[in-house]
Protein backbone atom coordinates (compact mmCIF):
# COMPACT_ATOMS: atom_id res chain seq x y z
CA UNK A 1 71.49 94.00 105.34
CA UNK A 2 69.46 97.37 106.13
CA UNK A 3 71.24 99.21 102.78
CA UNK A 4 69.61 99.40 99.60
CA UNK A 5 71.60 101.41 96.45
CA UNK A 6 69.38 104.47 94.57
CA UNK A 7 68.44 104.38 91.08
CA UNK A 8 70.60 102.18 88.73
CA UNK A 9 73.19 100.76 91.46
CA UNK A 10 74.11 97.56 92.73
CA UNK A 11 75.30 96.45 96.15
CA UNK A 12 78.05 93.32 95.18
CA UNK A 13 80.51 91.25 97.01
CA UNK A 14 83.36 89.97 95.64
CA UNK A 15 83.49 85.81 95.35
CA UNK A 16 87.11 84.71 95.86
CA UNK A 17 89.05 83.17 93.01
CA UNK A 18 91.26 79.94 93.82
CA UNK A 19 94.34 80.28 95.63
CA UNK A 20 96.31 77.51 93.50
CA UNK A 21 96.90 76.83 89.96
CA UNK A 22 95.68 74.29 87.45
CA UNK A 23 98.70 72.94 88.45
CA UNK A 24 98.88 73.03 92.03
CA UNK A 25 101.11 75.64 92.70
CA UNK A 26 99.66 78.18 95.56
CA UNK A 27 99.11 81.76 94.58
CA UNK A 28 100.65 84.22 96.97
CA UNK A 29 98.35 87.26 99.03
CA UNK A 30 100.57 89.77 97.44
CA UNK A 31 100.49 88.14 93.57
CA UNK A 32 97.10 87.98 93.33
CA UNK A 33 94.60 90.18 91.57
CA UNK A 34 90.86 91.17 93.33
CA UNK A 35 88.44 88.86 91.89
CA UNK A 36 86.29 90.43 88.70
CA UNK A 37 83.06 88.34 89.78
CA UNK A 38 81.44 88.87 92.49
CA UNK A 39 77.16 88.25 93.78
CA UNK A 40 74.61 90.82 94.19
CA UNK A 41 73.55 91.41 97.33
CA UNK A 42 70.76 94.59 96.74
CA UNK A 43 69.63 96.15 93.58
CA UNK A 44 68.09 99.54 93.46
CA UNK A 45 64.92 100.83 91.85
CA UNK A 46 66.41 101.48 88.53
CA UNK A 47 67.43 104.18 86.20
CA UNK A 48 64.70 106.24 84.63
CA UNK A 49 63.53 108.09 81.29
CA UNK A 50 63.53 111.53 80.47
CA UNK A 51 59.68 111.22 80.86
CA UNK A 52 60.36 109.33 84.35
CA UNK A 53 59.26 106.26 83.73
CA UNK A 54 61.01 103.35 85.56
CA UNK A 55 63.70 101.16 83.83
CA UNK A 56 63.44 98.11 85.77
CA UNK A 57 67.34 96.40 86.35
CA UNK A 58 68.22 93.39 84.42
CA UNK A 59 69.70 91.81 87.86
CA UNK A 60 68.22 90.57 90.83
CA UNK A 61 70.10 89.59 94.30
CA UNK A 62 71.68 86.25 94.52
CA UNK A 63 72.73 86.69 90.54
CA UNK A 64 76.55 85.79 89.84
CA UNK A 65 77.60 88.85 87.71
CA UNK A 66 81.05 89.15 85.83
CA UNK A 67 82.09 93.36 86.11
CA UNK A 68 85.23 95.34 85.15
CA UNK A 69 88.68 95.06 87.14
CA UNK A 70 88.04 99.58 87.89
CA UNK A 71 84.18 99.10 88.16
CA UNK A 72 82.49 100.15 91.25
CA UNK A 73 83.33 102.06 94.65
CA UNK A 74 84.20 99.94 97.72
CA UNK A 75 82.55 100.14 100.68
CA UNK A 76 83.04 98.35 104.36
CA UNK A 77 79.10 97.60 105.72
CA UNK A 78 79.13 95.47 108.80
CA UNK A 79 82.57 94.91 108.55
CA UNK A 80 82.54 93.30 105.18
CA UNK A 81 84.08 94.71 102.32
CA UNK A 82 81.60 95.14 98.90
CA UNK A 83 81.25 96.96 96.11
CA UNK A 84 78.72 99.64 95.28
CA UNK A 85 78.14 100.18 91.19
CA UNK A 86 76.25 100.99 88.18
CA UNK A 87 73.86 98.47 87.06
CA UNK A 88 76.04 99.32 83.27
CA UNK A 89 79.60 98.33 84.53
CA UNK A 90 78.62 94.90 84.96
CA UNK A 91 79.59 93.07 81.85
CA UNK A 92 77.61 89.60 82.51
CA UNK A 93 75.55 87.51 84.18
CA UNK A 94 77.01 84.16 84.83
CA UNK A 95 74.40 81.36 84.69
């Protein structure tokens, strides 16, 4: 992908959740919520100081990241929908 965010921002696309319960029962298009965990795709430079030194991100691409139900700005880039956000409205990195 020929995009790469500025500063503290992170390119991420969603991962889908399941579309049935524990149970079995199938979750409906229009009941279901947009996932909260999603991939990074690209990572930009990072955030700097006063004194403009570099703060390197704490994420790389390929990480699994957990992020806030608001967080982010979407974005269609080749036809796929992602998510453009601060490198501080992701909450986690899943392991």
């Amino acid at each position: 992908m020929a995009f790469t965010p500025l500063h503290d921002r992170v390119l991420v696309r969603r991962i889908q959740g399941e579309d049935k319960t524990k149970g079995g029962l199938i979750i409906p298009d229009t009941a279901k919520e947009k996932p909260a965990e999603g991939e990074i795709v690209s990572v930009g430079e990072g955030a700097r100081k006063d004194s403009g030194e570099l703060i390197a991100p704490s994420v790389k691409s390929g990480d699994r990241i957990l992020f806030g139900k608001w967080s982010g700005t979407e974005v269609t880039l080749n036809g796929e929908e992602l998510l453009i956000m601060k490198e501080s409205d992701i909450l986690g990195i899943i392991s």
